[in-house]
C-alpha atoms as a PDB file:
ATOM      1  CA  UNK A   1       0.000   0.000   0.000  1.00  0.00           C
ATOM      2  CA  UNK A   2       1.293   3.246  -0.544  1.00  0.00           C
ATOM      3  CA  UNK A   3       0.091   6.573   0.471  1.00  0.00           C
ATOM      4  CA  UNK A   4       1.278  10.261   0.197  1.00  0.00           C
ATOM      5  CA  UNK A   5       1.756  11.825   3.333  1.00  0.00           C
ATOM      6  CA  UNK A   6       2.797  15.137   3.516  1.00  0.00           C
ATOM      7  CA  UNK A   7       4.394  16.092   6.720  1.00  0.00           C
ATOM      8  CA  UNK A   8       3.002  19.361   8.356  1.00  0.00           C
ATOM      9  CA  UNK A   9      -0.680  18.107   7.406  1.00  0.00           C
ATOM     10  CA  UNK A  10      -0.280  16.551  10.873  1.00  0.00           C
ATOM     11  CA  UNK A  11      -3.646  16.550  13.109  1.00  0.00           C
ATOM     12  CA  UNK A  12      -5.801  17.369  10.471  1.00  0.00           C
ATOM     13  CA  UNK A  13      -6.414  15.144   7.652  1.00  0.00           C
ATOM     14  CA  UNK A  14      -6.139  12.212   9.717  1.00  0.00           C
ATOM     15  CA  UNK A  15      -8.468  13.131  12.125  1.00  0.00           C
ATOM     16  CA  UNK A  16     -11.028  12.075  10.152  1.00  0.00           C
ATOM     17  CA  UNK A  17     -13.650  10.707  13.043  1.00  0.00           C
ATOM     18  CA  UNK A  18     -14.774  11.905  16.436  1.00  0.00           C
ATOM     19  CA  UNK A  19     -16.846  10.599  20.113  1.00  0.00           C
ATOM     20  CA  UNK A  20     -19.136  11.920  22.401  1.00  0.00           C
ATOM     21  CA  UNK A  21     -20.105  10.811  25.822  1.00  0.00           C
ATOM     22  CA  UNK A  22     -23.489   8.662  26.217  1.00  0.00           C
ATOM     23  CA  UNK A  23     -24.306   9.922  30.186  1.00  0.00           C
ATOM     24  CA  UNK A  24     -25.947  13.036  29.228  1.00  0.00           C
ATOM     25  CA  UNK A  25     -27.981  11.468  26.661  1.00  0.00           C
ATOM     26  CA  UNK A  26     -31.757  12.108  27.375  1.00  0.00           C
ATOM     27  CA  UNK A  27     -34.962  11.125  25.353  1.00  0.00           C
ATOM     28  CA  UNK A  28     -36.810  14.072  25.159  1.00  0.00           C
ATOM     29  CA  UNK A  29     -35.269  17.679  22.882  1.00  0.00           C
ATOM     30  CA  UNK A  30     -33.508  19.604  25.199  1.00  0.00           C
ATOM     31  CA  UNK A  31     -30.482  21.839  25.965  1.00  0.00           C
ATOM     32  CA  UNK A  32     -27.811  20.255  28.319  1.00  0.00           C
ATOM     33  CA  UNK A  33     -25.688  23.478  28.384  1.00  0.00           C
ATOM     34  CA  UNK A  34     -24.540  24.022  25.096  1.00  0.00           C
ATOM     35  CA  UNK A  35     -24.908  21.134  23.429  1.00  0.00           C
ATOM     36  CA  UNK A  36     -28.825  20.272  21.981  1.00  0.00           C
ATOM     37  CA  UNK A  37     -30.303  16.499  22.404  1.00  0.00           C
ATOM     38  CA  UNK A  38     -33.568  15.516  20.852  1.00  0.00           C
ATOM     39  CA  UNK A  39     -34.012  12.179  20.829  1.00  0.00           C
ATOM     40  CA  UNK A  40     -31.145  10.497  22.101  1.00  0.00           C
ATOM     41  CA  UNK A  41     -28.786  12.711  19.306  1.00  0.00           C
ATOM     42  CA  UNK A  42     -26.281  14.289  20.238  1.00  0.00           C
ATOM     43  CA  UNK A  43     -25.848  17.964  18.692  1.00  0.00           C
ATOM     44  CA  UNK A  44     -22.972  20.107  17.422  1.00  0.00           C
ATOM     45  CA  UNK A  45     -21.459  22.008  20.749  1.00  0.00           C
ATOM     46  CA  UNK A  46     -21.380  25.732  21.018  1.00  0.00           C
ATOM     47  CA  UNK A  47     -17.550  27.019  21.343  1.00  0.00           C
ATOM     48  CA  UNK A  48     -17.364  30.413  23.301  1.00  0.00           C
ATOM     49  CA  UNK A  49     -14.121  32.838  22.904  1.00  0.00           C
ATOM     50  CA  UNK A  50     -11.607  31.352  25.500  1.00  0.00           C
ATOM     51  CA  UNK A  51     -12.579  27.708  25.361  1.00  0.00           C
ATOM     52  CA  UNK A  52      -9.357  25.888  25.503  1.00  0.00           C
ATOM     53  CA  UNK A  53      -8.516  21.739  25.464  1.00  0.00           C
ATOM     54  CA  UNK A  54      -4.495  20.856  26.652  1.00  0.00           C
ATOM     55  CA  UNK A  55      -3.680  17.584  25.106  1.00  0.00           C
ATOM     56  CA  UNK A  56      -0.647  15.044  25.525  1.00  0.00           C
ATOM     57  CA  UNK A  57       0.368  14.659  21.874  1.00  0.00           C
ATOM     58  CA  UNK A  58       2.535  11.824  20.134  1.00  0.00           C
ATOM     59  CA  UNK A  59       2.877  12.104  16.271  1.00  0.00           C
ATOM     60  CA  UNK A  60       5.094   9.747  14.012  1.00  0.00           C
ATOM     61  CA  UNK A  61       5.155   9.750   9.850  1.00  0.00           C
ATOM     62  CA  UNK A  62       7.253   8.353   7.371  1.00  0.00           C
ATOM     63  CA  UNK A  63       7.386   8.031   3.903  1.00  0.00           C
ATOM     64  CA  UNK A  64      10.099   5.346   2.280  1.00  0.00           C
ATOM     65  CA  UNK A  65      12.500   4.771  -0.922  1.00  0.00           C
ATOM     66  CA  UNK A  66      12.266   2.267  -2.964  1.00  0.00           C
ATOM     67  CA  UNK A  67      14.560   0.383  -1.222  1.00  0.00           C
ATOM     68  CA  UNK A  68      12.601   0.292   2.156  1.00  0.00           C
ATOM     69  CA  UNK A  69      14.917   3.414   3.576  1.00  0.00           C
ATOM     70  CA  UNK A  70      13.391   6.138   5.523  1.00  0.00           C
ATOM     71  CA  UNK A  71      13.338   9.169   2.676  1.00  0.00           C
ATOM     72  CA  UNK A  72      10.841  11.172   5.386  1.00  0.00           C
ATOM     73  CA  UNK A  73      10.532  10.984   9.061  1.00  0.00           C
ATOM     74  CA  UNK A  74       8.893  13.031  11.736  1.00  0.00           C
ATOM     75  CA  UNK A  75       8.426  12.373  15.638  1.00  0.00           C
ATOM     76  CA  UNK A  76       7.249  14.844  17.530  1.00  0.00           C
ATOM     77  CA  UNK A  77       5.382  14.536  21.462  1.00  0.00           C
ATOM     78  CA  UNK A  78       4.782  17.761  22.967  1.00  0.00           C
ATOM     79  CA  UNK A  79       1.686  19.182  25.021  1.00  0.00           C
ATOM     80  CA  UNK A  80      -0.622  21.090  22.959  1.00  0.00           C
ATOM     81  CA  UNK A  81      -3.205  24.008  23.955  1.00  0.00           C
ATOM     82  CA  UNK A  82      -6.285  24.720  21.823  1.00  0.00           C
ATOM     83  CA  UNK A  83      -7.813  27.859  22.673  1.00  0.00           C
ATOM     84  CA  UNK A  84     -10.933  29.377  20.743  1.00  0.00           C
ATOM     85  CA  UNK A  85      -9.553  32.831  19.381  1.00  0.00           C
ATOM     86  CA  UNK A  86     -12.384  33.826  17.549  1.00  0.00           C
ATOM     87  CA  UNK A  87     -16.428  33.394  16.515  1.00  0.00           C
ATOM     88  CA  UNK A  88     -17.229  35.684  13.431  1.00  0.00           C
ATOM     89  CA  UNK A  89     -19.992  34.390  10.997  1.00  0.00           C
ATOM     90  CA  UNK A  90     -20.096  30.573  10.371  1.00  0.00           C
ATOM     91  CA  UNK A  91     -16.894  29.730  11.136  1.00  0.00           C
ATOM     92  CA  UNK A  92     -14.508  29.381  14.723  1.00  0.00           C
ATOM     93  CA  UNK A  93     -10.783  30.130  14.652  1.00  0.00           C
ATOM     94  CA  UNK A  94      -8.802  28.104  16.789  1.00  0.00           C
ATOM     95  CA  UNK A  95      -5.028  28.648  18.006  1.00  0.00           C
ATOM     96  CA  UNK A  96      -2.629  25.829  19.015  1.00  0.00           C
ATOM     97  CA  UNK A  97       0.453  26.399  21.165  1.00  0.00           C
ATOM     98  CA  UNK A  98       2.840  23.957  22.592  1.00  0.00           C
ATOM     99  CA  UNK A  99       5.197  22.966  25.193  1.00  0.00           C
ATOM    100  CA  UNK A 100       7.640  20.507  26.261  1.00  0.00           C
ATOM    101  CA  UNK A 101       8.469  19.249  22.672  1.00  0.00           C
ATOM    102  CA  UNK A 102      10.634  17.193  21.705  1.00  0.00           C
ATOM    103  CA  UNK A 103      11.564  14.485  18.564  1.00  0.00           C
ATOM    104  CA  UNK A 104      12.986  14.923  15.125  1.00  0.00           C
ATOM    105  CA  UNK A 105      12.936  15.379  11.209  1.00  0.00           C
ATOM    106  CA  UNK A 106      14.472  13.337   8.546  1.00  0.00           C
ATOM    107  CA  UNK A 107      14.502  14.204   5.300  1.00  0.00           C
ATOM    108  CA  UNK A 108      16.887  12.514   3.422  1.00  0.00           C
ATOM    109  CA  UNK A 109      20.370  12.491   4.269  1.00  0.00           C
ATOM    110  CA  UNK A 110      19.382  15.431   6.824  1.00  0.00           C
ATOM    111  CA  UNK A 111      18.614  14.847  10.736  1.00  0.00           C
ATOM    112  CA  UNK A 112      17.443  17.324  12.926  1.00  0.00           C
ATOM    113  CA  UNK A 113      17.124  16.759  16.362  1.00  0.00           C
ATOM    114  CA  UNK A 114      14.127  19.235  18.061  1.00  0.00           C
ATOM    115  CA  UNK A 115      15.425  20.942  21.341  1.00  0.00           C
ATOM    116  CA  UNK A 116      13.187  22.427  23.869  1.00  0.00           C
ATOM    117  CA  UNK A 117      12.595  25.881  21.981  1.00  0.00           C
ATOM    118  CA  UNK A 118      11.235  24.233  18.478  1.00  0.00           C
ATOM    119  CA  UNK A 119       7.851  24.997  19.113  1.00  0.00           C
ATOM    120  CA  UNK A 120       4.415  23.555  16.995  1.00  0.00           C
ATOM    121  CA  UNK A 121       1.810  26.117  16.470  1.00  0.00           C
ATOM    122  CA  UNK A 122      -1.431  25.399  14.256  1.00  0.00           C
ATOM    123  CA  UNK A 123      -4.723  27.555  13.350  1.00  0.00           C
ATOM    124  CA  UNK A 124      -7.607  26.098  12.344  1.00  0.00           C
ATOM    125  CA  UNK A 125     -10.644  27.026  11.489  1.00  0.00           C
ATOM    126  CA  UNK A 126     -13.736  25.331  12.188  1.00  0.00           C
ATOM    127  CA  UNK A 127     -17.559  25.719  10.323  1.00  0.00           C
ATOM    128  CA  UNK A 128     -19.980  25.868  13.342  1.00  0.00           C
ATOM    129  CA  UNK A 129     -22.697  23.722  11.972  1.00  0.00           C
ATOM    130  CA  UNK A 130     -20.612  20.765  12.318  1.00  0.00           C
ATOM    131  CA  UNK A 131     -17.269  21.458  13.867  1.00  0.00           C
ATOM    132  CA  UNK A 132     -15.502  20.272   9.916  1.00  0.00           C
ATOM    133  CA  UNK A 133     -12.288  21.740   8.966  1.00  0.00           C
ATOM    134  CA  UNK A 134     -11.657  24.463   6.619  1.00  0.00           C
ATOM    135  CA  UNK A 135      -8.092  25.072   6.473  1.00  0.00           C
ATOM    136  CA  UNK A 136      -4.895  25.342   8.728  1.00  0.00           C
ATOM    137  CA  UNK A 137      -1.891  26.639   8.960  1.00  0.00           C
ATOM    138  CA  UNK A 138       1.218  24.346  10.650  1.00  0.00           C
ATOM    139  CA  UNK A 139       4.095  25.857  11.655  1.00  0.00           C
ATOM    140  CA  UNK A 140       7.157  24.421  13.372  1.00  0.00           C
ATOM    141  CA  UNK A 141      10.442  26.762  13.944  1.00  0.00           C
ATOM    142  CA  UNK A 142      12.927  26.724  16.822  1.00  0.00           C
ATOM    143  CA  UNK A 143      16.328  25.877  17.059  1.00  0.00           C
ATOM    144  CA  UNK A 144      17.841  22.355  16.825  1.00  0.00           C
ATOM    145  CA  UNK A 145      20.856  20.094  16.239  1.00  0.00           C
ATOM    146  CA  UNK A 146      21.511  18.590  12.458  1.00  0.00           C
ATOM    147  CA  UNK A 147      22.980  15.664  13.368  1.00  0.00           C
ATOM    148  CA  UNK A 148      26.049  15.565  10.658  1.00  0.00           C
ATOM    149  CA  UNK A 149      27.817  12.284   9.501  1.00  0.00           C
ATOM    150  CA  UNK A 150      27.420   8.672  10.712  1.00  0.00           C
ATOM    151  CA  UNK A 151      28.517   9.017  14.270  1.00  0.00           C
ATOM    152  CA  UNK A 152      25.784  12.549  14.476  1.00  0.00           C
ATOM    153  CA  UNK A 153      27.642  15.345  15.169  1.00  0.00           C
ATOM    154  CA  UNK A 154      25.787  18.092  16.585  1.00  0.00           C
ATOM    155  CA  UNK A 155      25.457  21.283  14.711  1.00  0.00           C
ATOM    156  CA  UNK A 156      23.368  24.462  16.261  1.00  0.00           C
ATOM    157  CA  UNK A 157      20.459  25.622  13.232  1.00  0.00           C
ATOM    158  CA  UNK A 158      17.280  27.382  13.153  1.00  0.00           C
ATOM    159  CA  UNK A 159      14.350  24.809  11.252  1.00  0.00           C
ATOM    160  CA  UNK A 160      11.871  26.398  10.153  1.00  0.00           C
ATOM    161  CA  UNK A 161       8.667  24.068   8.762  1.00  0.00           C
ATOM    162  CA  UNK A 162       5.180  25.933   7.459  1.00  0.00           C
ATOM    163  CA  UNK A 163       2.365  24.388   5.763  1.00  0.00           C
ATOM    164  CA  UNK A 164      -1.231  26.396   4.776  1.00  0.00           C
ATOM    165  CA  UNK A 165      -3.522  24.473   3.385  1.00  0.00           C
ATOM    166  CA  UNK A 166      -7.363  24.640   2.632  1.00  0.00           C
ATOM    167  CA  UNK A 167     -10.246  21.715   2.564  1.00  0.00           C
ATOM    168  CA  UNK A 168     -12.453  21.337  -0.077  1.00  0.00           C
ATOM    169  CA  UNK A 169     -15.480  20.895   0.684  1.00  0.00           C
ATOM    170  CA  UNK A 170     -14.718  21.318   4.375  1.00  0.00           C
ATOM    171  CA  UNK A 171     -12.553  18.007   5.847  1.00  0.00           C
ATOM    172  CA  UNK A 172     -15.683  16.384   8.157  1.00  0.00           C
ATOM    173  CA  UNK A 173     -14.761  15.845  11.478  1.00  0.00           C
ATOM    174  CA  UNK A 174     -17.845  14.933  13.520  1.00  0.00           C
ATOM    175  CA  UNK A 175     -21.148  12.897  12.048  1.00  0.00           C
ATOM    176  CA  UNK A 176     -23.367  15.166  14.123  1.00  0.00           C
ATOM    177  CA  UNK A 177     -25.700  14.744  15.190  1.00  0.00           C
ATOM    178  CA  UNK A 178     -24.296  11.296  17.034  1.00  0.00           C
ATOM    179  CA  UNK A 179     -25.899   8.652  18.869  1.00  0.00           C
ATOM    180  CA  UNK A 180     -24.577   5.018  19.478  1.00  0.00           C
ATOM    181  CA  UNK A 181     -24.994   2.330  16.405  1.00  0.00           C
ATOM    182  CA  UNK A 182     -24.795   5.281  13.517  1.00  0.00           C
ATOM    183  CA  UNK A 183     -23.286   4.674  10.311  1.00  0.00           C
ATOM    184  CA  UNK A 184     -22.719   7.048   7.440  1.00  0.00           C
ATOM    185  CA  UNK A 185     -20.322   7.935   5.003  1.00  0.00           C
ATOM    186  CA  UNK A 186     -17.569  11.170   5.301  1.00  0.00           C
ATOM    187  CA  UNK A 187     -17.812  12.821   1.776  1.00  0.00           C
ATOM    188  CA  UNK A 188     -14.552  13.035  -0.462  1.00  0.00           C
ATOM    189  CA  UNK A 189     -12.740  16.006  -0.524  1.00  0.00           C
ATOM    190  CA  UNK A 190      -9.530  17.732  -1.966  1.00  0.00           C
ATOM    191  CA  UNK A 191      -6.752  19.421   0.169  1.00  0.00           C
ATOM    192  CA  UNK A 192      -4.746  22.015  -1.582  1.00  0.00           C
ATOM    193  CA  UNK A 193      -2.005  24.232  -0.001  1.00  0.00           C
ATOM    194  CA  UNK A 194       2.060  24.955  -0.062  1.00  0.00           C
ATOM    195  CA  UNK A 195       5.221  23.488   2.095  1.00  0.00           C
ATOM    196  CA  UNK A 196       8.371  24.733   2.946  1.00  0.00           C
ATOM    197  CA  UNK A 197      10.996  23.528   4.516  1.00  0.00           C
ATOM    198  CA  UNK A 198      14.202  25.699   5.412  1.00  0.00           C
ATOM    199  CA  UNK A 199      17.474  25.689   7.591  1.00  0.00           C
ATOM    200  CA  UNK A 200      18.808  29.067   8.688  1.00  0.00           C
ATOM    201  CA  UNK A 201      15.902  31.065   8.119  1.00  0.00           C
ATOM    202  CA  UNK A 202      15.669  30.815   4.743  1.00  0.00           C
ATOM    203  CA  UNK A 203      19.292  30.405   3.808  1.00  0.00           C
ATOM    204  CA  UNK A 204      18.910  26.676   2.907  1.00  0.00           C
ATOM    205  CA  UNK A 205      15.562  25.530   1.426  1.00  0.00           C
ATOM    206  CA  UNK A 206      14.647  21.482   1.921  1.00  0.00           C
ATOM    207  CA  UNK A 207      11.860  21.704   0.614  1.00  0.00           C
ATOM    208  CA  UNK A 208       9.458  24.727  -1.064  1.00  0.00           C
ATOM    209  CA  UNK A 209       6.382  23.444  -3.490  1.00  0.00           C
ATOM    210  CA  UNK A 210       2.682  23.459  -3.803  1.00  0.00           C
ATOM    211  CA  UNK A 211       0.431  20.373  -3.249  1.00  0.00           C
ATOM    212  CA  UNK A 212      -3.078  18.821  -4.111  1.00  0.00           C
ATOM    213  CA  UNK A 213      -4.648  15.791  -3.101  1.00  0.00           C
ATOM    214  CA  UNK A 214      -8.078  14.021  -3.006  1.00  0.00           C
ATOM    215  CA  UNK A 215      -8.798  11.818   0.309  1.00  0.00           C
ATOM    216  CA  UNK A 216     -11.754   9.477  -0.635  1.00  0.00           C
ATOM    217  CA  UNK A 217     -15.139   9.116   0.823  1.00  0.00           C
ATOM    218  CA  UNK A 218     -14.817   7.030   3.955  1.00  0.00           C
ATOM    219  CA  UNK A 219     -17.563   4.994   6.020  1.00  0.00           C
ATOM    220  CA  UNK A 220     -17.972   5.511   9.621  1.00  0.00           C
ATOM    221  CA  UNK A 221     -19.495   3.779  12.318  1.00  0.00           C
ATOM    222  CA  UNK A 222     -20.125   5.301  15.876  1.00  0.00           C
ATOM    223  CA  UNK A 223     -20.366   3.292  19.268  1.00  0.00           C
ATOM    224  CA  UNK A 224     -19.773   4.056  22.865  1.00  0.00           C
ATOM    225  CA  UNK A 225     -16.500   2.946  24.838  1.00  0.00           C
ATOM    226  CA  UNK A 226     -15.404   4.064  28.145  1.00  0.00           C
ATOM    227  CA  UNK A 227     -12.296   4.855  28.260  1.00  0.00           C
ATOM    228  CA  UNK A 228      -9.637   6.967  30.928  1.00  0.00           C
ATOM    229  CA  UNK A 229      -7.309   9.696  29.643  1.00  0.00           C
ATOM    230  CA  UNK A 230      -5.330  11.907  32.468  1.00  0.00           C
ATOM    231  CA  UNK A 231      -8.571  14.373  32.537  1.00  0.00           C
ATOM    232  CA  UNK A 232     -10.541  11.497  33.916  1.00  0.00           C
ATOM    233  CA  UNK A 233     -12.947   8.688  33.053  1.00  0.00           C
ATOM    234  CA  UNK A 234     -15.418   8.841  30.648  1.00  0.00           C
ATOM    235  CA  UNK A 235     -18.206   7.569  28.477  1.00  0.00           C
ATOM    236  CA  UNK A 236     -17.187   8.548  24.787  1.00  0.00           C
ATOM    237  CA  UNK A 237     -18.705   7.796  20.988  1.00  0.00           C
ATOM    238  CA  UNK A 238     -15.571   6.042  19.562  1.00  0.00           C
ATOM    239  CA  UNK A 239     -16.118   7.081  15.584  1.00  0.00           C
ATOM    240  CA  UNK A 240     -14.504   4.562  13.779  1.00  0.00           C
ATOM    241  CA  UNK A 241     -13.423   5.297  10.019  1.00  0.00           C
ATOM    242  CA  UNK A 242     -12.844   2.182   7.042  1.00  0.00           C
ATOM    243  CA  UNK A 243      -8.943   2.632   6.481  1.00  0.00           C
ATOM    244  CA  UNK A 244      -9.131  -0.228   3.601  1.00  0.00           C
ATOM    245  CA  UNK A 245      -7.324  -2.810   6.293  1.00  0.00           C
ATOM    246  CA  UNK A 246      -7.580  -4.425   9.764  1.00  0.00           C
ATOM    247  CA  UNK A 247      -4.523  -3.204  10.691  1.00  0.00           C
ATOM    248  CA  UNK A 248      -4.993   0.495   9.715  1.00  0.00           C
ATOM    249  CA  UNK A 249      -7.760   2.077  11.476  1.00  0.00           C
ATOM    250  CA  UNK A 250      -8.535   5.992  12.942  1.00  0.00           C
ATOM    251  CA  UNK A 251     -10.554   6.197  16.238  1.00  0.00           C
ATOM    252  CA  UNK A 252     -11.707   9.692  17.689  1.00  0.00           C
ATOM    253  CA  UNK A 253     -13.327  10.344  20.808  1.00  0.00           C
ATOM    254  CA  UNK A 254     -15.790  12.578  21.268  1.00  0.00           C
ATOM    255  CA  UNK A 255     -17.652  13.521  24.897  1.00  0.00           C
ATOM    256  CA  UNK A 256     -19.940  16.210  25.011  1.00  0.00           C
ATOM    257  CA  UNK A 257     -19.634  17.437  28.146  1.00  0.00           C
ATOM    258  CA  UNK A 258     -15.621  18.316  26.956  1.00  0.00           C
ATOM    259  CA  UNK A 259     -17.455  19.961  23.591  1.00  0.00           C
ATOM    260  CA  UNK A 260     -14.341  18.281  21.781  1.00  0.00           C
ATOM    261  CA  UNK A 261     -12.881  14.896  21.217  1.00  0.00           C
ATOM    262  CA  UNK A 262     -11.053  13.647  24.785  1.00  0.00           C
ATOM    263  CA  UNK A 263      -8.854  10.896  22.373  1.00  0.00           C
ATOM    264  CA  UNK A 264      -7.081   9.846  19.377  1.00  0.00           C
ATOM    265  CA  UNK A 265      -5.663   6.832  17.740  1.00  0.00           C
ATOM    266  CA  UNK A 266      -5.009   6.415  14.580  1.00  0.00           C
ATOM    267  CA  UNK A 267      -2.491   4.214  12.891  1.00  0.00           C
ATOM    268  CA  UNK A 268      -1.606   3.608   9.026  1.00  0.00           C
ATOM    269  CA  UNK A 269       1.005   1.021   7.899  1.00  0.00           C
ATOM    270  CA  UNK A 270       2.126  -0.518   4.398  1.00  0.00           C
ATOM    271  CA  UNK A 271       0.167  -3.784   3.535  1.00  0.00           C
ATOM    272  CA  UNK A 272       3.324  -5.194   1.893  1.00  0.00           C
ATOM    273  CA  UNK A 273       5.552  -5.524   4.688  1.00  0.00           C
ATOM    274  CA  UNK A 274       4.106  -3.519   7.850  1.00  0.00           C
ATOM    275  CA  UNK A 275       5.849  -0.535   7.862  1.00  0.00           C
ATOM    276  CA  UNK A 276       4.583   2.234  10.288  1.00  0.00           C
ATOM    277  CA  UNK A 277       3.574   5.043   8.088  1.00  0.00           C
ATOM    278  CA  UNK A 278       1.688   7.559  10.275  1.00  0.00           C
ATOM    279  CA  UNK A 279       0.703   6.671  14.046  1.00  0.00           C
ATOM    280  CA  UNK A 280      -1.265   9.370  16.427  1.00  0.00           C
ATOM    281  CA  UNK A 281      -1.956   9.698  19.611  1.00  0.00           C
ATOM    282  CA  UNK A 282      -3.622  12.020  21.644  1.00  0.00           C
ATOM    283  CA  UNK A 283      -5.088  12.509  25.382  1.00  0.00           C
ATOM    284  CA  UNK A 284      -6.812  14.875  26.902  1.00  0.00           C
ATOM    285  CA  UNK A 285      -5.479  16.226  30.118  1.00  0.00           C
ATOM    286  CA  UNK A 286      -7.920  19.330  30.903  1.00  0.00           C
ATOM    287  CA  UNK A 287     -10.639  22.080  29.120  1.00  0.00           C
ATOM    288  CA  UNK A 288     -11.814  24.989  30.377  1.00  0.00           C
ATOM    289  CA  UNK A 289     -14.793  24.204  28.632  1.00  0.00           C
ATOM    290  CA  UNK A 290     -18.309  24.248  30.728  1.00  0.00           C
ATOM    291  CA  UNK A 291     -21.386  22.506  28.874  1.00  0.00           C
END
């Protein structure tokens, strides 16, 4: 199996499914807080200015040579803040920050090793009617250390990684409304944007070009799992999306009373020989957010 990944689309077009929590569930329409539920359906939340979601993050992509070498790699864990920035019109604008990152890039013969001040940074932005994606734009800078000849020598440089791209239509996130047992199909749509890649602010380019891709329709299928992530315990729709194999798969979490997803998994490898080519995880450790 092989699949383009292009690294700086991280998060986003991979989280393609979301849960929600089944305690709050009620028969009759009504409004727990911000979130609407007629009929045992969960609703699309209501994000306020402010809201904010701190995650544990873990991120790992490749992309290979022919001959089964690593042409791409990226690693990167780190402790990532969402925080609502904005709500103008029909969409929401969300910022990401980070601490305590760490990893590394490969590209090619070229290692860089992050150091605590390479920071990730994201905005997104968010149609209200159903939380889907409409474009970002990923940024990672900072100082690190390329690693130079076989033994890695350790050479100070500033890395500087931005990709903007846009969804279209909009990149589904959530089948709202949700309820346990629902199936349905995400629709198809194209993600086009630019990537560059640069050592020494500017002064050597790894990588500067424009991209376009088309990630297929997928089915989905929702069901409730409990499950424990270090913001506590709690009953979630796991939202389950057809990756073509058993051993590829993408699982989001969403729980309304967090108004987000509270966990990700999501794993992709090649159907030849196994190789890992994109593994996610993330866990939610705290929100600010109030249903």
């Amino acid at each position: 199996m092989k699949r383009k990944i292009i690294v700086g689309i991280l998060f986003l077009m991979l989280f393609s499914t979301m849960l929600v929590s089944a305690t709050n569930i009620e028969k009759k329409e009504k409004m727990v807080g911000r979130t609407a539920v007629v009929d045992n359906l969960v609703d699309v939340p209501v994000w306020e200015k402010g809201d904010s979601w701190v995650f544990n993050e873990h991120y790992n992509e490749f992309i290979y040579n022919d001959d089964g070498t690593i042409a791409l790699g990226w690693y990167h864990n780190c402790t990532s803040t969402y925080t609502v920035i904005d709500d103008i019109g029909d969409t929401y604008k969300v910022k990401l920050t980070s601490k305590n990152n760490e990893g590394s890039f490969i590209i090619g013969p070229i290692q860089l090793k992050y150091t605590r001040f390479t920071k990730l940074t994201q905005e997104l932005e968010h149609r209200k009617t159903d939380l889907a994606y409409l474009g970002v734009l990923h940024q990672e800078k900072g100082p690190v250390f390329w690693l130079f000849g076989k033994i890695g020598i350790p050479i100070p440089a500033y890395y500087s990684l931005v990709t903007d791209y846009i969804c279209t239509p909009a990149f589904e996130l959530f089948p709202f409304p949700i309820t346990q047992g629902k199936t349905g199909i995400f629709s198809n749509f194209t993600t086009t944007g630019h990537q560059k890649i640069s050592l020494y602010f500017g002064l050597i380019k790894l990588s500067d070009s424009d991209f376009s891709y088309e990630t297929p329709a997928k089915d989905y299928i929702c069901e409730i799992e409990n499950i424990t992530v270090p913001a506590g315990t709690y009953d979630a729709y796991r939202i389950s999306t057809d990756e073509g194999s058993e051993q590829n798969y993408s699982r989001h979490y969403y729980v309304p009373e967090v108004g987000f997803y509270a966990k990700v998994s999501n794993h992709l490898e090649t159907e030849e020989d196994g190789k890992p080519l994109l593994n996610y995880e993330h866990e939610l450790v705290s929100t600010t957010y109030k249903p």
